[in-house]
Protein backbone atom coordinates (compact mmCIF):
# COMPACT_ATOMS: atom_id res chain seq x y z
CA UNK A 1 30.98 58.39 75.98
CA UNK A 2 33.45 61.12 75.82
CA UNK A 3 32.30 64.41 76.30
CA UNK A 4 32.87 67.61 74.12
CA UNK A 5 32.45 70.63 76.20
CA UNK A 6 33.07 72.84 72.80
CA UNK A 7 34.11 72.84 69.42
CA UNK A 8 35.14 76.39 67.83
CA UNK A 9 36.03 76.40 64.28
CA UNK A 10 38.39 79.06 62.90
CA UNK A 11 38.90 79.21 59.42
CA UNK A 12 41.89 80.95 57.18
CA UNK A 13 45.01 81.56 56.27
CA UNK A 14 47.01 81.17 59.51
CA UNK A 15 50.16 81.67 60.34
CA UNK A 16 52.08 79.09 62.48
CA UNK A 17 53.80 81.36 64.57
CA UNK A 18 54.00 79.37 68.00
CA UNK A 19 57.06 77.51 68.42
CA UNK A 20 55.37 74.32 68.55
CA UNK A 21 57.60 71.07 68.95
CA UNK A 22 56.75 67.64 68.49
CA UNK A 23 56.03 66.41 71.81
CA UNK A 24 57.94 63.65 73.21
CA UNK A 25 57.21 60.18 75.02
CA UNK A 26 54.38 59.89 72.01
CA UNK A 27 54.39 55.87 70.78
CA UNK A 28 53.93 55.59 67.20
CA UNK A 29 51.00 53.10 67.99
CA UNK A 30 49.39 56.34 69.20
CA UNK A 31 49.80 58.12 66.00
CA UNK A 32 49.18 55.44 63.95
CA UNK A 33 45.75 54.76 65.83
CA UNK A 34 45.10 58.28 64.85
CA UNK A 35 45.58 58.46 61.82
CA UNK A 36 43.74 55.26 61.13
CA UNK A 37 40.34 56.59 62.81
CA UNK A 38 40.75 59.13 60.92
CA UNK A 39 40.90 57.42 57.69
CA UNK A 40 37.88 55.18 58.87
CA UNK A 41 35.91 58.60 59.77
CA UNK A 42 36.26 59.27 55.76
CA UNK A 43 38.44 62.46 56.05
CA UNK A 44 39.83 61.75 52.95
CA UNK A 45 36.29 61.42 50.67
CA UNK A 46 35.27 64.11 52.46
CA UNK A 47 37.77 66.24 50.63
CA UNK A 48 36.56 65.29 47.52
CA UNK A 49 32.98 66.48 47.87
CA UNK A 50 33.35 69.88 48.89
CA UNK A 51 31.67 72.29 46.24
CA UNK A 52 33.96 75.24 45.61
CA UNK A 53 32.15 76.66 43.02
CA UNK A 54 30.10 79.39 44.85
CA UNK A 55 33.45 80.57 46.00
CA UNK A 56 34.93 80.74 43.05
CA UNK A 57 32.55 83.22 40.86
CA UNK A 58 33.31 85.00 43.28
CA UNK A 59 37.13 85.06 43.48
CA UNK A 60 37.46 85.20 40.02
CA UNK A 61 35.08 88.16 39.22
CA UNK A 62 38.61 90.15 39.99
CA UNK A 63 40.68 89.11 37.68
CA UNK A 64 38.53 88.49 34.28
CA UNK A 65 40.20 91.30 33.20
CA UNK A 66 43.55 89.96 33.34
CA UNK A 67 41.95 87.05 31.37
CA UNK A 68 40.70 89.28 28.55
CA UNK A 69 44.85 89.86 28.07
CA UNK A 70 44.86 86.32 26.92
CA UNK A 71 42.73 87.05 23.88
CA UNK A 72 39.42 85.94 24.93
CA UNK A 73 37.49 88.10 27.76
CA UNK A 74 35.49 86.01 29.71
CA UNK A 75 33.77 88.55 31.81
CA UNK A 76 30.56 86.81 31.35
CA UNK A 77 31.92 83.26 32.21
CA UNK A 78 33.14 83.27 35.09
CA UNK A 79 30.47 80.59 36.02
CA UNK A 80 32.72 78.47 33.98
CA UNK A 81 35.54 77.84 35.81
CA UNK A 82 35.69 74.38 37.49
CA UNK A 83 37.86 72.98 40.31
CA UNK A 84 38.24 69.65 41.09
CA UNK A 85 40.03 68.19 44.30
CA UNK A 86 41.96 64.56 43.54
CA UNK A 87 44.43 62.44 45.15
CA UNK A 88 44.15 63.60 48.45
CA UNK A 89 46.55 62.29 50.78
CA UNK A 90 46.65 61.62 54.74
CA UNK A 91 50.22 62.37 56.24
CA UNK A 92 51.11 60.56 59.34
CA UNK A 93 49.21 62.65 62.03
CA UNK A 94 51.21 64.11 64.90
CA UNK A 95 50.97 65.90 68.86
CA UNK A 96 52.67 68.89 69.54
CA UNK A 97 53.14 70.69 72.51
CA UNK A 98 51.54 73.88 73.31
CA UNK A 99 52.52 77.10 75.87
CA UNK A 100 49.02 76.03 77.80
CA UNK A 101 50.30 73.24 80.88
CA UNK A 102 46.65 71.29 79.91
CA UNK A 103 47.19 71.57 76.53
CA UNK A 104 48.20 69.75 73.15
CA UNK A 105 47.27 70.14 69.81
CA UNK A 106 46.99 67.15 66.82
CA UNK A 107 48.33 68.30 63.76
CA UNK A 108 46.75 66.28 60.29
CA UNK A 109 48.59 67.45 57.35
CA UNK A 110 47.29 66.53 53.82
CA UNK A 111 48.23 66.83 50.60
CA UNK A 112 45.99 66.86 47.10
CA UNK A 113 45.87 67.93 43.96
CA UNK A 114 43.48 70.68 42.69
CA UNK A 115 42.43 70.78 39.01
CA UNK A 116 41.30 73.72 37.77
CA UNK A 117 39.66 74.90 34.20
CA UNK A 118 39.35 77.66 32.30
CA UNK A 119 37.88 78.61 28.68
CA UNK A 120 40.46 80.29 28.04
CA UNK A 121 43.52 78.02 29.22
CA UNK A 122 44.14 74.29 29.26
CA UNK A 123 43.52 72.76 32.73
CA UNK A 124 46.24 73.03 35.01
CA UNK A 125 47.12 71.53 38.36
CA UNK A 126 48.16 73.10 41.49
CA UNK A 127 49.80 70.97 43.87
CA UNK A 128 49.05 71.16 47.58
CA UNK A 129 49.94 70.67 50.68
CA UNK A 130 47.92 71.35 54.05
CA UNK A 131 48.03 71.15 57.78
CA UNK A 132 44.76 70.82 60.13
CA UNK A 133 45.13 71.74 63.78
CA UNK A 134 42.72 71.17 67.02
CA UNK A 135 43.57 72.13 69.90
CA UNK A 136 43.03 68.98 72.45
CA UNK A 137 42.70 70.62 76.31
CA UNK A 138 42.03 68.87 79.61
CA UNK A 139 39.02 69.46 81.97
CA UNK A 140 37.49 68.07 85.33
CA UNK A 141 33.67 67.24 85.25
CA UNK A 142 31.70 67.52 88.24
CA UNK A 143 32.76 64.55 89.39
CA UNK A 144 36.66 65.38 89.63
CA UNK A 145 37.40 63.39 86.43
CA UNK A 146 39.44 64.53 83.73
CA UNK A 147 37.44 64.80 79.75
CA UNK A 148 38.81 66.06 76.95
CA UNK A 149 37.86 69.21 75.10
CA UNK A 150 38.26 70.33 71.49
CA UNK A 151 39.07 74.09 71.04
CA UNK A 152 40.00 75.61 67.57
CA UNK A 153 40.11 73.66 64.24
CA UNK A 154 42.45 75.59 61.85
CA UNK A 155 42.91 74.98 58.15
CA UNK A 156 46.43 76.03 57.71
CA UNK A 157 47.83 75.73 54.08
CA UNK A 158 51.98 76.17 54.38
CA UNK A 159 52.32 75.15 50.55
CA UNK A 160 50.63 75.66 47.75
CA UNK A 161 52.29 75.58 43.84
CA UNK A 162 50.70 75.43 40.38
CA UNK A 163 52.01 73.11 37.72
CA UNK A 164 51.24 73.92 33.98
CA UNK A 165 53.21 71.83 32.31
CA UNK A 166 54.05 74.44 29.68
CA UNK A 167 55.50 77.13 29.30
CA UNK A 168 53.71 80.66 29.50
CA UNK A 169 53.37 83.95 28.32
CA UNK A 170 53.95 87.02 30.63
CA UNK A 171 50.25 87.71 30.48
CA UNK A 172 49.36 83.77 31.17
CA UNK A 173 52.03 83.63 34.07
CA UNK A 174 50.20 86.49 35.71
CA UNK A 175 46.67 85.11 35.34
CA UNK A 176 48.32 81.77 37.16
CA UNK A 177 49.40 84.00 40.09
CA UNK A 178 46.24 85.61 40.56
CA UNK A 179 44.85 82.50 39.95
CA UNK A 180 46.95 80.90 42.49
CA UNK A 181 46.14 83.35 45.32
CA UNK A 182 42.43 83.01 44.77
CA UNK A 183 42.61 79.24 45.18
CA UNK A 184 44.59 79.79 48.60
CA UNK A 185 41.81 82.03 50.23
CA UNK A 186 38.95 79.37 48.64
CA UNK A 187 40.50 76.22 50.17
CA UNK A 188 41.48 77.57 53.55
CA UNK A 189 37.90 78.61 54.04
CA UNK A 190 35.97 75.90 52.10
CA UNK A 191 37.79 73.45 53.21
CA UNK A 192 38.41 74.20 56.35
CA UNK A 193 34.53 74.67 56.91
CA UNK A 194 34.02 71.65 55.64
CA UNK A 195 36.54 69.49 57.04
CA UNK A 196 36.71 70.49 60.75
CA UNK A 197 32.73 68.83 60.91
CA UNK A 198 34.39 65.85 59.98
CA UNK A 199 37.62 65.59 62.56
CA UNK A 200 35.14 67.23 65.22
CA UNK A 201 32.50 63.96 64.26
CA UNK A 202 35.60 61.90 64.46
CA UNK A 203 36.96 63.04 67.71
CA UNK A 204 33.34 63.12 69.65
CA UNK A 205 33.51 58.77 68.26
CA UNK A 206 36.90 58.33 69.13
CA UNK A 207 37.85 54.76 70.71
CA UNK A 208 38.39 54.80 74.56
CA UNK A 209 41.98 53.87 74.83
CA UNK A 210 43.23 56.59 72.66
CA UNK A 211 41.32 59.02 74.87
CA UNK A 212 42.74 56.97 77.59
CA UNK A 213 46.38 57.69 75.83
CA UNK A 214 45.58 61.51 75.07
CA UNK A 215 44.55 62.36 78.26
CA UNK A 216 47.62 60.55 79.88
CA UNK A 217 49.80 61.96 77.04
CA UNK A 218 48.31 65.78 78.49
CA UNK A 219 49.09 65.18 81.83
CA UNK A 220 52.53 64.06 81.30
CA UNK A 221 53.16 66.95 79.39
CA UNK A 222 51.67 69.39 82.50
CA UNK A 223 54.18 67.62 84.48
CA UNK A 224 57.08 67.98 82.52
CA UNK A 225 56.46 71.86 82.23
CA UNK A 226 55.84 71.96 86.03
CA UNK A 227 59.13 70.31 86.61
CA UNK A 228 61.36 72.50 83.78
């Protein structure tokens, strides 16, 4: 069975600031065995059963008063706002190469839609799409064999727009933006808490050939950086 010697979650709105390159000598049968566990390990429902909601009373308690501009204060129904998450999509998942010699990290990016509604306003959509990261390292046991190890799971979303479908006041269009940064904060940490359970589940099951592959795929990459 493989072992996990540790699983750290880190959750937000992270920059990718790393030059990280797609790592070469990766098959596509790889990748594609990737991203089919992880579609068998349910990432994707998974996505749609997260509860937002406590976040969101929250988010939105600071901008009911650029609601009440719209006419209709809502200070007192906040609890009203809904989100939903549908049509999530999984991207093809890829390995990237790290600074670290024992080091690689699996990138999963997603993409899904988030309805959201308001009293006040007619439902509108904001489009999204996200990248996981986990950092995949190299270690010896006590017996002098190499395991894997799982370090940080990051929830990074590069892309986020909203899509009203009509035109909007000055007022409106500034209750979208607020509304727009809210919902970036709420999914990188709802989500991200969420989700990482999931690919951390999904890597401690993960078929013995493609930890076979991974492991070979990390050493290959600690001798290419020896060598440059």
């Amino acid at each position: 069975m493989l072992n996990i010697s540790g699983l750290f979650i880190l959750c937000g709105l992270l920059a990718s600031s790393s030059a990280q390159e797609v790592l070469p000598g990766v098959s596509s049968q790889l990748l594609n065995d990737l991203t089919q566990g992880l579609l068998r390990a349910d990432f994707l429902p998974s996505l749609q059963t997260i509860g937002l909601q406590k976040s969101l009373s929250s988010a939105f308690d600071g901008i009911s008063g650029l609601l009440g501009f719209l006419g209709t204060p809502i200070t007192n129904e906040i609890g009203t706002v809904r989100i939903q998450v549908k049509n999530p999509q999984l991207l093809q998942v890829s390995i990237e190469s790290t600074p670290q010699r024992n080091e690689v990290t699996v990138r999963i990016p997603f993409t899904s839609e988030l309805i959201v509604q308001l009293l006040t306003m007619k439902p509108f959509t904001a489009n999204m799409q996200s990248d996981i990261k986990v950092q995949i390292r190299l270690e010896k046991n006590l017996g002098g064999r190499y395991e894997l190890a799982f370090g940080n799971c990051r929830l990074l979303p590069e892309a986020m727009w909203v899509q009203t479908g009509v035109p909007l006041a000055p007022a409106a269009k500034l209750v979208v933006e607020n509304i727009e940064r809210n919902l970036k904060n709420i999914v990188a940490h709802d989500l991200g808490r969420k989700v990482c359970p999931v690919i951390n589940k999904w890597l401690y099951n993960m078929d013995q050939h493609v930890v076979k592959e991974l492991i070979d795929l990390v050493l290959l990459q600690e001798k290419y950086q020896v060598t440059i």
